[in-house]
Protein backbone atom coordinates (compact mmCIF):
# COMPACT_ATOMS: atom_id res chain seq x y z
CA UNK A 1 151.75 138.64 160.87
CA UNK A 2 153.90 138.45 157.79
CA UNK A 3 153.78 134.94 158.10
CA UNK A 4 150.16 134.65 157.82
CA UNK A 5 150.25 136.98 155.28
CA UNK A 6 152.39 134.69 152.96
CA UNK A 7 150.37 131.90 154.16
CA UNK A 8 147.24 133.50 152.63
CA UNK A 9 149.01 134.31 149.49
CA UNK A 10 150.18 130.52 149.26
CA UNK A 11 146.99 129.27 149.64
CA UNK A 12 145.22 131.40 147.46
CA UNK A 13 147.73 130.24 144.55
CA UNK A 14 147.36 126.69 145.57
CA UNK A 15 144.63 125.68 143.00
CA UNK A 16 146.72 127.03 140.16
CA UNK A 17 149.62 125.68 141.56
CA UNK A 18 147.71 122.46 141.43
CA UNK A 19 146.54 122.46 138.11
CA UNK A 20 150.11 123.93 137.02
CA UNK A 21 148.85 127.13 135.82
CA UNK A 22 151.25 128.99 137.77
CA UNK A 23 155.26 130.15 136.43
CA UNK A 24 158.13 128.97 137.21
CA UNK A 25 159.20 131.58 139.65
CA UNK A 26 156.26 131.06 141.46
CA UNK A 27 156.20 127.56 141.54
CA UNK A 28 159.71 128.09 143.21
CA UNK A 29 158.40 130.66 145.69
CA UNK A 30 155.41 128.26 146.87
CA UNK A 31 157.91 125.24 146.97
CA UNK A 32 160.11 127.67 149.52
CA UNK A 33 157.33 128.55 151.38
CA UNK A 34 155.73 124.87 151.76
CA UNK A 35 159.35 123.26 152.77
CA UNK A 36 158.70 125.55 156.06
CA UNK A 37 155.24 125.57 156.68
CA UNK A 38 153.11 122.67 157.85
CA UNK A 39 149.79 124.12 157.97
CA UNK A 40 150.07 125.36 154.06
CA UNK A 41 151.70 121.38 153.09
CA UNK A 42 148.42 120.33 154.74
CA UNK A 43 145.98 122.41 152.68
CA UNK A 44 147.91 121.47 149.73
CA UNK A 45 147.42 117.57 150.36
CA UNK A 46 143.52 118.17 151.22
CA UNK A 47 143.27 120.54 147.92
CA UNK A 48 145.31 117.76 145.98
CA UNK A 49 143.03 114.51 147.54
CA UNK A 50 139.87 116.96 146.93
CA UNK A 51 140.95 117.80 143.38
CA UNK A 52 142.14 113.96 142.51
CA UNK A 53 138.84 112.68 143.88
CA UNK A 54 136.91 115.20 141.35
CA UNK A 55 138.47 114.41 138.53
CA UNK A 56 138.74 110.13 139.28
CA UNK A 57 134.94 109.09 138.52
CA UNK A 58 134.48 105.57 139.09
CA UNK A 59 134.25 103.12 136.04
CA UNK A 60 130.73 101.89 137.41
CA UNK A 61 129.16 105.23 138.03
CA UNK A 62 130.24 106.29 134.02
CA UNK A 63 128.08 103.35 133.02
CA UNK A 64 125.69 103.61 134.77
CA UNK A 65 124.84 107.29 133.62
CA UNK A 66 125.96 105.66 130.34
CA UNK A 67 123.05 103.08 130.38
CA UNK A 68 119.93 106.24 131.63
CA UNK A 69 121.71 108.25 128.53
CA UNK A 70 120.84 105.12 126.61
CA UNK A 71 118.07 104.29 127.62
CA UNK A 72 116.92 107.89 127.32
CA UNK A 73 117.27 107.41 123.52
CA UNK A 74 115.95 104.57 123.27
CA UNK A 75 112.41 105.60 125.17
CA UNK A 76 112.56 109.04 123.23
CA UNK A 77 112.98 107.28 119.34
CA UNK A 78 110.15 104.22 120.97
CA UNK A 79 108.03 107.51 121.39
CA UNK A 80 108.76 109.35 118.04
CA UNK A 81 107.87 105.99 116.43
CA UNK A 82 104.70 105.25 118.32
CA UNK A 83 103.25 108.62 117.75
CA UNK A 84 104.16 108.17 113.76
CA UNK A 85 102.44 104.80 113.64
CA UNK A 86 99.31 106.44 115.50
CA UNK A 87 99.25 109.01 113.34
CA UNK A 88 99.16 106.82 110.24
CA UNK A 89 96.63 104.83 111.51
CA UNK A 90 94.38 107.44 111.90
CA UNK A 91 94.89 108.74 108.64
CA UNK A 92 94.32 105.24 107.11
CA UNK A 93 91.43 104.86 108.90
CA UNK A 94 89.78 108.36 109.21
CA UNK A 95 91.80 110.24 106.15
CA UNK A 96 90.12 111.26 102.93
CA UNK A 97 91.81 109.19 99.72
CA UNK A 98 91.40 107.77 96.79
CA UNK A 99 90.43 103.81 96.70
CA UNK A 100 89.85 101.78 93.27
CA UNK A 101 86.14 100.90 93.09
CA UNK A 102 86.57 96.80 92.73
CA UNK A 103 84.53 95.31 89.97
CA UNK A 104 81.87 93.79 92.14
CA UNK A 105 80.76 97.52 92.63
CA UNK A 106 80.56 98.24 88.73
CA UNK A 107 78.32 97.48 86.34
CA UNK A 108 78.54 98.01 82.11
CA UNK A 109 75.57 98.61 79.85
CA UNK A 110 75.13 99.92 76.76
CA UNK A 111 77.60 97.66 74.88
CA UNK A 112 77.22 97.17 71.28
CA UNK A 113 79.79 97.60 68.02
CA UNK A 114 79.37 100.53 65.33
CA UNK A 115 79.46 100.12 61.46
CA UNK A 116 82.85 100.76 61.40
CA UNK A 117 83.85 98.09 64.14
CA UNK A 118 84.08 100.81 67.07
CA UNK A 119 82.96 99.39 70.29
CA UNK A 120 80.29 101.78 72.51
CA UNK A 121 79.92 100.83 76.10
CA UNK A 122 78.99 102.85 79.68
CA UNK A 123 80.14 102.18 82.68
CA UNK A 124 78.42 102.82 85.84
CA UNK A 125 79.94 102.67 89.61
CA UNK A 126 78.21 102.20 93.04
CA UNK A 127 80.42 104.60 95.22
CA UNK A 128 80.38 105.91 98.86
CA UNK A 129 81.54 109.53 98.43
CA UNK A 130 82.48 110.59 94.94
CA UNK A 131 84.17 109.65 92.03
CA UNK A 132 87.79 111.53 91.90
CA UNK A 133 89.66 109.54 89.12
CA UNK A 134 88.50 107.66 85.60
CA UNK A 135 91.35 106.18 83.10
CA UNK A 136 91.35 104.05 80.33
CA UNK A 137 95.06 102.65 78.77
CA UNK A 138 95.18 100.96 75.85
CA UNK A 139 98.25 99.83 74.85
CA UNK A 140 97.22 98.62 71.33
CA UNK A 141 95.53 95.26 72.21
CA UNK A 142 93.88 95.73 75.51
CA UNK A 143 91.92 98.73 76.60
CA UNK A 144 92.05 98.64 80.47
CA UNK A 145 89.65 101.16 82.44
CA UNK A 146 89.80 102.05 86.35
CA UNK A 147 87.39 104.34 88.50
CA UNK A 148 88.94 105.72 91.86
CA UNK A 149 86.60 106.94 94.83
CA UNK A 150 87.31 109.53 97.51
CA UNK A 151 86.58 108.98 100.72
CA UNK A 152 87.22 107.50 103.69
CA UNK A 153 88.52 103.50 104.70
CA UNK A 154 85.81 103.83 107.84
CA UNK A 155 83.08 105.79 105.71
CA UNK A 156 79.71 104.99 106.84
CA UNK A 157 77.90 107.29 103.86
CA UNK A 158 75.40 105.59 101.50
CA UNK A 159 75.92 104.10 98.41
CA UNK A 160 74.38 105.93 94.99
CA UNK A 161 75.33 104.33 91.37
CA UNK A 162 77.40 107.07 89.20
CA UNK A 163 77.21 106.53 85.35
CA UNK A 164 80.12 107.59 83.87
CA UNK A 165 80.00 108.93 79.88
CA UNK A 166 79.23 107.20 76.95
CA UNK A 167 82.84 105.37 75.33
CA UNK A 168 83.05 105.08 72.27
CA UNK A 169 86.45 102.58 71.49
CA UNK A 170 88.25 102.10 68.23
CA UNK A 171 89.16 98.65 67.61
CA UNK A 172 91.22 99.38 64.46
CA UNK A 173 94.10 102.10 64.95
CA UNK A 174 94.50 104.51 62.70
CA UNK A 175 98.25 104.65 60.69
CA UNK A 176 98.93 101.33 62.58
CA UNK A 177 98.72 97.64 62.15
CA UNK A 178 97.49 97.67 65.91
CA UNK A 179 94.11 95.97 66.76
CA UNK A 180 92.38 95.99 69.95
CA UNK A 181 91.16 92.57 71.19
CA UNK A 182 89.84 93.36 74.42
CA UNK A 183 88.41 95.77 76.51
CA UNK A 184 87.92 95.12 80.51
CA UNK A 185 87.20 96.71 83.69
CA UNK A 186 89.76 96.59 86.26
CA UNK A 187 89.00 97.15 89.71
CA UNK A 188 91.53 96.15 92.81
CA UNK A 189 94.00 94.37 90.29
CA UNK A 190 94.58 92.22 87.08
CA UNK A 191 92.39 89.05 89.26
CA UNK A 192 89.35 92.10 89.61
CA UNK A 193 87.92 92.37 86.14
CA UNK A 194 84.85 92.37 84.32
CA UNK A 195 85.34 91.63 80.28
CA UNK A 196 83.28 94.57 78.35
CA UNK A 197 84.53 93.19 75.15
CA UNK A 198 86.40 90.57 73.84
CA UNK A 199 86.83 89.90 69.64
CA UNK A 200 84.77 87.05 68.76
CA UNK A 201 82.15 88.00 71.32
CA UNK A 202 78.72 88.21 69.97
CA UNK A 203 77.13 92.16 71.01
CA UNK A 204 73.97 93.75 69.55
CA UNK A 205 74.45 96.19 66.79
CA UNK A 206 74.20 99.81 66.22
CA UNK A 207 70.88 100.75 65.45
CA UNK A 208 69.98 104.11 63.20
CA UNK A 209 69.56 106.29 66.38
CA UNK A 210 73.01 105.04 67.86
CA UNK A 211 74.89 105.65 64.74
CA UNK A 212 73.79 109.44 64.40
CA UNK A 213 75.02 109.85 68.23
CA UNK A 214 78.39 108.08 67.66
CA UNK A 215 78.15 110.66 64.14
CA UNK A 216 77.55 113.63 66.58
CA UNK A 217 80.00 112.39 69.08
CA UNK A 218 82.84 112.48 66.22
CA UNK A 219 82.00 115.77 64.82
CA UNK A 220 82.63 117.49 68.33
CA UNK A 221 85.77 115.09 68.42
CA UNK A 222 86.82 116.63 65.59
CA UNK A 223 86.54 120.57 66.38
């Protein structure tokens, strides 16, 4: 009975014993005990085989779990990216944004030179939704203008011609020796232009009525 007893002690410290968990004094009590006791020597060898065979993972079967893992990533980043590029696409396609209006879709009137030299011109735009953006630069010699639209790269809406304000556009600048020499539309890029004015170019003049509105147009300037 007291056999058994320290048989069932043995064997329940076994898997410390094992992993060398257990003290010294212990380790010298089991030793004692397993020098006399087949049975317990045999659970220790099938406890020892178990534990070796659960810690020994075969080289092939790491890389293979290595290669799913990999190939988990790569399917998971594949997916990120496709849904990224579908979104995109749909924006670009079906999102609201601004697009230059190219020149073939804008038209000038109006263009004629003041008493003073200033150049008066109007620009008008055939647009699909609505005009968001106007600028004008001029960097001293060249006055460049640009109209943006809203809408969208698929829009099916119809087209309606927006005039834009009177300009009026000083070729001399004041307190510098700067003169402008041209002034041009630009639509999609510097090869997308329409010349307004250029100096030498032969324009109608102001007439009486056109003078007091370029007067009136200063005066509010001015306040």
């Amino acid at each position: 009975m007291e056999q058994r007893l320290n048989c069932k002690i043995v064997q329940d410290l076994l898997p410390n014993y094992i992993e060398g968990l257990t003290s010294n004094i212990t380790n010298q009590a089991i030793q004692e005990h397993l020098a006399t006791c087949e049975d317990c020597r045999k659970v220790l060898e099938s406890m020892t085989k178990e534990t070796k065979e659960i810690k020994t993972v075969p080289y092939k079967q790491i890389n293979f779990l290595k290669k799913i893992k990999r190939r988990q990533w790569t399917i998971a980043i594949r997916s990120v990216v496709i849904s990224v590029l579908i979104l995109l696409g749909a924006y670009y396609f079906f999102g609201s944004r601004d697009f230059p209006v190219p020149s073939n879709s804008v038209s000038v009137s109006d263009v004629y030179e003041l008493s003073d030299g200033t150049i008066h011109y109007i620009i008008s735009a055939n647009v699909q939704a609505y005009i968001s953006t106007t600028t004008s630069y001029n960097n001293g010699i060249t006055e460049i203008n640009r109209i943006y639209e809203n809408r969208r790269l698929t829009s099916d809406e119809g087209k309606s011609f927006v005039s834009l304000p009177d300009r009026w556009t000083s070729v001399k600048h004041s307190n510098t020796s700067h003169v402008t020499t041209g002034i041009y539309y630009e639509g999609t890029g510097k090869n997308d232009r329409i010349i307004i004015w250029e100096k030498g170019m032969s324009i109608p003049k102001a007439n009486a009525e056109q003078e007091a509105k370029y007067r009136e147009y200063l005066e509010k300037k001015t306040r």
